[in-house]
Protein backbone atom coordinates (compact mmCIF):
# COMPACT_ATOMS: atom_id res chain seq x y z
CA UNK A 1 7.55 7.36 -12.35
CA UNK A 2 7.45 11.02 -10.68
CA UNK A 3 9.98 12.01 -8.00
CA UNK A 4 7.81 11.74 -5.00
CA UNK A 5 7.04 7.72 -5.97
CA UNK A 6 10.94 7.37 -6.58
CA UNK A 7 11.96 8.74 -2.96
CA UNK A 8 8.80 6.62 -1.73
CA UNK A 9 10.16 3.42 -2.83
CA UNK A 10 14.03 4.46 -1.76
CA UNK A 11 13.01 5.27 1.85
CA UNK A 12 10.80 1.91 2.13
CA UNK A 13 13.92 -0.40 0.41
CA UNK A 14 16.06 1.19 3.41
CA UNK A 15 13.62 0.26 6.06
CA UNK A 16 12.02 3.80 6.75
CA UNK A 17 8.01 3.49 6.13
CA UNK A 18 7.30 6.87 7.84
CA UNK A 19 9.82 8.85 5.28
CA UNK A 20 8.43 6.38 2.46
CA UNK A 21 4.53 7.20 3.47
CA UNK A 22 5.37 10.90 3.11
CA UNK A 23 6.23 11.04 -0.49
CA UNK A 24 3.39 8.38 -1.02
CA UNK A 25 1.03 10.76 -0.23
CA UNK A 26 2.45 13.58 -2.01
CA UNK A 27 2.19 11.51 -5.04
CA UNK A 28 -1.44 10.56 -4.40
CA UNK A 29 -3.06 13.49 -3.45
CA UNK A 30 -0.72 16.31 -4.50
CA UNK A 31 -0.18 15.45 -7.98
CA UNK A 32 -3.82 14.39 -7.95
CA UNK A 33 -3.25 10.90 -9.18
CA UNK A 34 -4.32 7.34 -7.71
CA UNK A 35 -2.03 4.96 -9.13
CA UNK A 36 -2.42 1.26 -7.97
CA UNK A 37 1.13 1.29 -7.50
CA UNK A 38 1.15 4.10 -5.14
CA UNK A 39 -2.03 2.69 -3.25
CA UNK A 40 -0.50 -0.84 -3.39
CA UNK A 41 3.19 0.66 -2.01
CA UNK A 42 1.02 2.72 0.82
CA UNK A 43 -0.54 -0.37 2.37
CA UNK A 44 3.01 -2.57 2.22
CA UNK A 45 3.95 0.71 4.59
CA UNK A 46 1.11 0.94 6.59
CA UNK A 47 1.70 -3.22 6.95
CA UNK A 48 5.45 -2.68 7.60
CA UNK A 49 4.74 -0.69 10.38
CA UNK A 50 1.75 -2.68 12.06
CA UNK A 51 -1.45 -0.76 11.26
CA UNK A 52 -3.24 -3.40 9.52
CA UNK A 53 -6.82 -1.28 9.36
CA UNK A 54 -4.77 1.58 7.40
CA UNK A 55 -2.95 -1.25 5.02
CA UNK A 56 -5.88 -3.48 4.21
CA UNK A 57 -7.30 0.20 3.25
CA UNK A 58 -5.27 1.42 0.82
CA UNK A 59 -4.64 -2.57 -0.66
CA UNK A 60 -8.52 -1.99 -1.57
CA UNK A 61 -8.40 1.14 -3.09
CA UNK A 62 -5.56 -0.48 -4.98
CA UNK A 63 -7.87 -3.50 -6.50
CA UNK A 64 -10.35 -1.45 -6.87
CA UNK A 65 -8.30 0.76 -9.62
CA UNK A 66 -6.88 -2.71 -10.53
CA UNK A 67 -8.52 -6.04 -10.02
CA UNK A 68 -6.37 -7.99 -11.56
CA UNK A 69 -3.07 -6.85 -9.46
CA UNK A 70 -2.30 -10.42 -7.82
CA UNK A 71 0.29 -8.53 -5.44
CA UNK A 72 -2.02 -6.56 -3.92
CA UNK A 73 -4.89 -9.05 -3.30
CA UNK A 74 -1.93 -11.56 -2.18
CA UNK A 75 -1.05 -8.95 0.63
CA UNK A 76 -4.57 -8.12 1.57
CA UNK A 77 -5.29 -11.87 1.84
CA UNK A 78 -2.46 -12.11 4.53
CA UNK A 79 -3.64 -9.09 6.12
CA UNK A 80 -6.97 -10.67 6.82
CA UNK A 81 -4.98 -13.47 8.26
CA UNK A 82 -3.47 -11.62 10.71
CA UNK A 83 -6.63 -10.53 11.63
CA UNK A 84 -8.00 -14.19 12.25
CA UNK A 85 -10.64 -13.57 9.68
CA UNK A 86 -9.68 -16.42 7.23
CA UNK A 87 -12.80 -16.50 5.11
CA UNK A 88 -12.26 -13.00 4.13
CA UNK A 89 -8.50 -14.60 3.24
CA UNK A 90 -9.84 -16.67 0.65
């Protein structure tokens, strides 16, 4: 785990998705890597903090890496929920 994913997760455990979002994207694009953990980590911020477009997002570039990442499509089913579109849920 690099630095930047470390202070990431610390800053989202204590409630702070803006300071958690910063060192999310320093790990994604500065260090030029697109982990699904990252991607998956961004859109539980972006969710956390109500933009559902930027969340749903980054929860698809995440299954995209990694299909097979039940957290991820879990989340992105329940943020098609919240957008009333529950065949997209499914």
């Amino acid at each position: 785990m690099t630095a930047h994913l470390g202070l990431g997760n610390a800053y989202y455990e204590i409630g702070e998705p803006e300071r958690a979002l910063f060192y999310y994207h320093k790990v994604n694009f500065e260090e030029g890597q697109e982990m699904d953990d990252v991607l998956y980590n961004m859109g539980n911020a972006y969710y956390s903090l109500g933009d559902n477009e930027k969340a749903m997002d980054y929860y698809h570039k995440c299954i995209k890496i990694n299909p097979e990442k039940i957290e991820c499509l879990y989340n992105l089913g329940n943020a098609y929920v919240k957008k009333q579109e529950y065949l997209s849920a499914v």
